[in-house]
Protein backbone atom coordinates (compact mmCIF):
# COMPACT_ATOMS: atom_id res chain seq x y z
CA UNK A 1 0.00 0.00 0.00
CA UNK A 2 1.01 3.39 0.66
CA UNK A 3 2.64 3.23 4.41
CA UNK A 4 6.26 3.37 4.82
CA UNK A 5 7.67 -0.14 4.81
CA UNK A 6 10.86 1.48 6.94
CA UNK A 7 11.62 5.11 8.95
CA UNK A 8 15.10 5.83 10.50
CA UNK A 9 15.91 8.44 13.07
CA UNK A 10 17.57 11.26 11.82
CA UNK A 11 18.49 15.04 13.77
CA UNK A 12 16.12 17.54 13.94
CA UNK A 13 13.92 19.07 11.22
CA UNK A 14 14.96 16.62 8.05
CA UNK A 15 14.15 19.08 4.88
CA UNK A 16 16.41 17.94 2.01
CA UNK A 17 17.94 14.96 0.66
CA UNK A 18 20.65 14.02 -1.59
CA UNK A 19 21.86 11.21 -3.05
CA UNK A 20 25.73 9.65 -4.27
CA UNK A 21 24.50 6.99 -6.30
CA UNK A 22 27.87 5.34 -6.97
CA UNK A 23 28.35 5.05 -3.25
CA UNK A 24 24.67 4.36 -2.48
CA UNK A 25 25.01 6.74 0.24
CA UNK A 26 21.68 8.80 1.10
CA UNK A 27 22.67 12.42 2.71
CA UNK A 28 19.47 14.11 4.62
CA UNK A 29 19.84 17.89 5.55
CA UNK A 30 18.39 18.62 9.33
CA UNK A 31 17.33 21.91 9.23
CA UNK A 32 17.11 22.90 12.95
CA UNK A 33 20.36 21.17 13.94
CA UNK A 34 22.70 21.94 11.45
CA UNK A 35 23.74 18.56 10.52
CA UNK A 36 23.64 16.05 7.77
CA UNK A 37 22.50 12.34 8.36
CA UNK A 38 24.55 10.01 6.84
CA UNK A 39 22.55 7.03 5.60
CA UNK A 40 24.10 3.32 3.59
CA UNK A 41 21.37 3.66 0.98
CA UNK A 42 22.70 -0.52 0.89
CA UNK A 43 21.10 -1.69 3.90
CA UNK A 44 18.17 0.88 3.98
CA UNK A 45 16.03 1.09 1.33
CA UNK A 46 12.44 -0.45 -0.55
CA UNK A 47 14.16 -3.65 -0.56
CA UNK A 48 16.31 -4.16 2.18
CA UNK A 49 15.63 -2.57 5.87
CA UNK A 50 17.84 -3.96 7.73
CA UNK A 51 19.87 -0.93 8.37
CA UNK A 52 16.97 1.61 9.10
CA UNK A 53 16.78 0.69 12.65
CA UNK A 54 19.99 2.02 13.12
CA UNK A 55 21.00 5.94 13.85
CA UNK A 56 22.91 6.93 10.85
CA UNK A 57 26.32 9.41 11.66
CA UNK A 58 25.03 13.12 11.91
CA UNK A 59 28.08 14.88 10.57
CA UNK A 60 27.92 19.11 11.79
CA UNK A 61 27.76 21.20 9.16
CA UNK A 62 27.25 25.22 10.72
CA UNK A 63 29.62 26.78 11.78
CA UNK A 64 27.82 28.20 14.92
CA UNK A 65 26.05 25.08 16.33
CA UNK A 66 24.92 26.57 19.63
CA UNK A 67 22.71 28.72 17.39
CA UNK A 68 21.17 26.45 15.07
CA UNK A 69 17.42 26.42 15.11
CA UNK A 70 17.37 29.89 16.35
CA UNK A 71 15.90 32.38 13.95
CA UNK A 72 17.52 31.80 10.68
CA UNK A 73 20.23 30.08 11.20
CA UNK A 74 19.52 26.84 9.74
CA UNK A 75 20.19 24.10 6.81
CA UNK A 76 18.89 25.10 3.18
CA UNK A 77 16.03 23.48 1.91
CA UNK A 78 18.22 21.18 -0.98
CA UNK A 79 21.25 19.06 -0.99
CA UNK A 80 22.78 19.37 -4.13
CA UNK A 81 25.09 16.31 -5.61
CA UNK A 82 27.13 16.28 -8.36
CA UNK A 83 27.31 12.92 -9.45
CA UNK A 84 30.58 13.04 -11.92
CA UNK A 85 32.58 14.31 -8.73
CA UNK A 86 30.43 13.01 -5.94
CA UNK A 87 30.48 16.19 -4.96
CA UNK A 88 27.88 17.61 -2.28
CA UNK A 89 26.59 20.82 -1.77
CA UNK A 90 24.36 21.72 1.59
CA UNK A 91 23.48 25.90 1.30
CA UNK A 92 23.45 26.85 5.13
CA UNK A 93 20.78 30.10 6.10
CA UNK A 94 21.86 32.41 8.26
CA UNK A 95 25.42 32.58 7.42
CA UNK A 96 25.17 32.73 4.01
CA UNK A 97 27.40 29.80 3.18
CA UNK A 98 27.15 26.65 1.07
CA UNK A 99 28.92 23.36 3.05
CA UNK A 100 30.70 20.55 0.83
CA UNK A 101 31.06 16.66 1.48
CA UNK A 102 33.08 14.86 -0.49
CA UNK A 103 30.57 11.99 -1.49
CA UNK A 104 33.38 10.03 -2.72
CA UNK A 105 34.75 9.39 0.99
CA UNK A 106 31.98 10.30 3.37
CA UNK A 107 29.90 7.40 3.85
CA UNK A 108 27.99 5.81 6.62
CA UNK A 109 30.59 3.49 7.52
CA UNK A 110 33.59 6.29 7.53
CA UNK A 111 31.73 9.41 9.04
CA UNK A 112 35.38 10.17 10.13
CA UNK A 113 36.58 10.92 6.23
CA UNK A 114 33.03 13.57 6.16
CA UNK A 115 35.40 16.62 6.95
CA UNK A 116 33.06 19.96 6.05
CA UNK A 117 34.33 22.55 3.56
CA UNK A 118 33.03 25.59 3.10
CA UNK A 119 33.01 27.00 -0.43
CA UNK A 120 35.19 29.93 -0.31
CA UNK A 121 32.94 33.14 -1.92
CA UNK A 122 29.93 33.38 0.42
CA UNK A 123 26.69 33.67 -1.33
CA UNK A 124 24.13 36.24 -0.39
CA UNK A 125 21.39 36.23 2.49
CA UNK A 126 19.32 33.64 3.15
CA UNK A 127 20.90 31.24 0.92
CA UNK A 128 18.13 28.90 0.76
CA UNK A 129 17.88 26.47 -2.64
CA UNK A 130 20.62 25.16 -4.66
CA UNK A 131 20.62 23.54 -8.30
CA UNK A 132 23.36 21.60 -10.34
CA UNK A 133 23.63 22.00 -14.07
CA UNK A 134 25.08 19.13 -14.74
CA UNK A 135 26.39 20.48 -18.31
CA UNK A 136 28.55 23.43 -17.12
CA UNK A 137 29.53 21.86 -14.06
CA UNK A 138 27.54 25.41 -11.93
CA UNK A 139 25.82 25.07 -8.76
CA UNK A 140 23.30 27.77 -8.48
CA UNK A 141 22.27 29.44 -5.38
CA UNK A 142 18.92 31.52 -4.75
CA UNK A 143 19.75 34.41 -1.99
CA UNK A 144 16.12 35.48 -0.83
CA UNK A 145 17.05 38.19 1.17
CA UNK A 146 18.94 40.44 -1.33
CA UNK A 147 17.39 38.93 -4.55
CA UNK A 148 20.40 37.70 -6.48
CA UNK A 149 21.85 33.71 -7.24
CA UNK A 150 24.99 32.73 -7.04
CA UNK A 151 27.48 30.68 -8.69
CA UNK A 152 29.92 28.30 -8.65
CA UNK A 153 31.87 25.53 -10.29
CA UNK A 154 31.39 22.26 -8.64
CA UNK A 155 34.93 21.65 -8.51
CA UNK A 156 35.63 24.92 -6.74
């Protein structure tokens, strides 16, 4: 039917969700905590739920934790992954910043090699969307508060 078949814990206010398909690795953006759950898309999916009953690595991805959920200071509403680099993109609110993974490392089983970059030019305020295209190799980045996007290279 239409119920879940599977839910796993993740932080606080899940909004987004990205995906490295060549490392089945599912990455879910919690808003209010500033984090990023790190799921084995392997051993957690339609087919196979055996992993879903655990607590997936929650790697920090603000750079002022003690203030996440507070006002605006809080994930972006869309993980961004580029899939020819396994690059990931998280846009954080508040601070303006977008926060990389590298998908090609940070899995569920080594949330030690999910060190957090921060892509150098800051965007604008209240960077809240991003978008790939996946011809140019340009994340784009919608800044609501002064009504401009940004852009980068994936490969920054």
């Amino acid at each position: 039917g239409n119920t879940p078949i599977a839910s796993i814990l993740v932080g606080a206010g899940p909004r987004s969700v990205g995906f490295v398909l060549d490392k089945n690795t599912v990455f879910v953006g919690n808003r209010d905590d500033l984090t990023v759950s790190v799921i084995d898309g392997s051993t957690c999916n339609a087919t196979n739920t055996t992993g879903c009953n655990q607590t997936p690595p929650a790697i920090l991805i603000g750079q002022f934790p003690k203030a996440a959920g507070t006002g605006n200071y809080f994930n972006g509403r869309r993980i961004v992954v580029d899939q020819r680099n396994d690059a990931v993109f998280i846009p954080t609110i508040g601070d303006s910043d977008v926060a990389t993974l590298d998908g090609s490392v940070c899995t569920a089983a080594h949330p030690k090699d999910c060190q957090v970059q921060i892509v150098p030019k800051r965007m604008g305020g209240f960077s809240v969307f991003a978008a790939l295209d996946e011809l140019s190799g340009t994340v784009y980045v919608v800044n609501d508060d002064d009504g401009t996007v940004s852009l980068f290279p994936s490969s920054f």
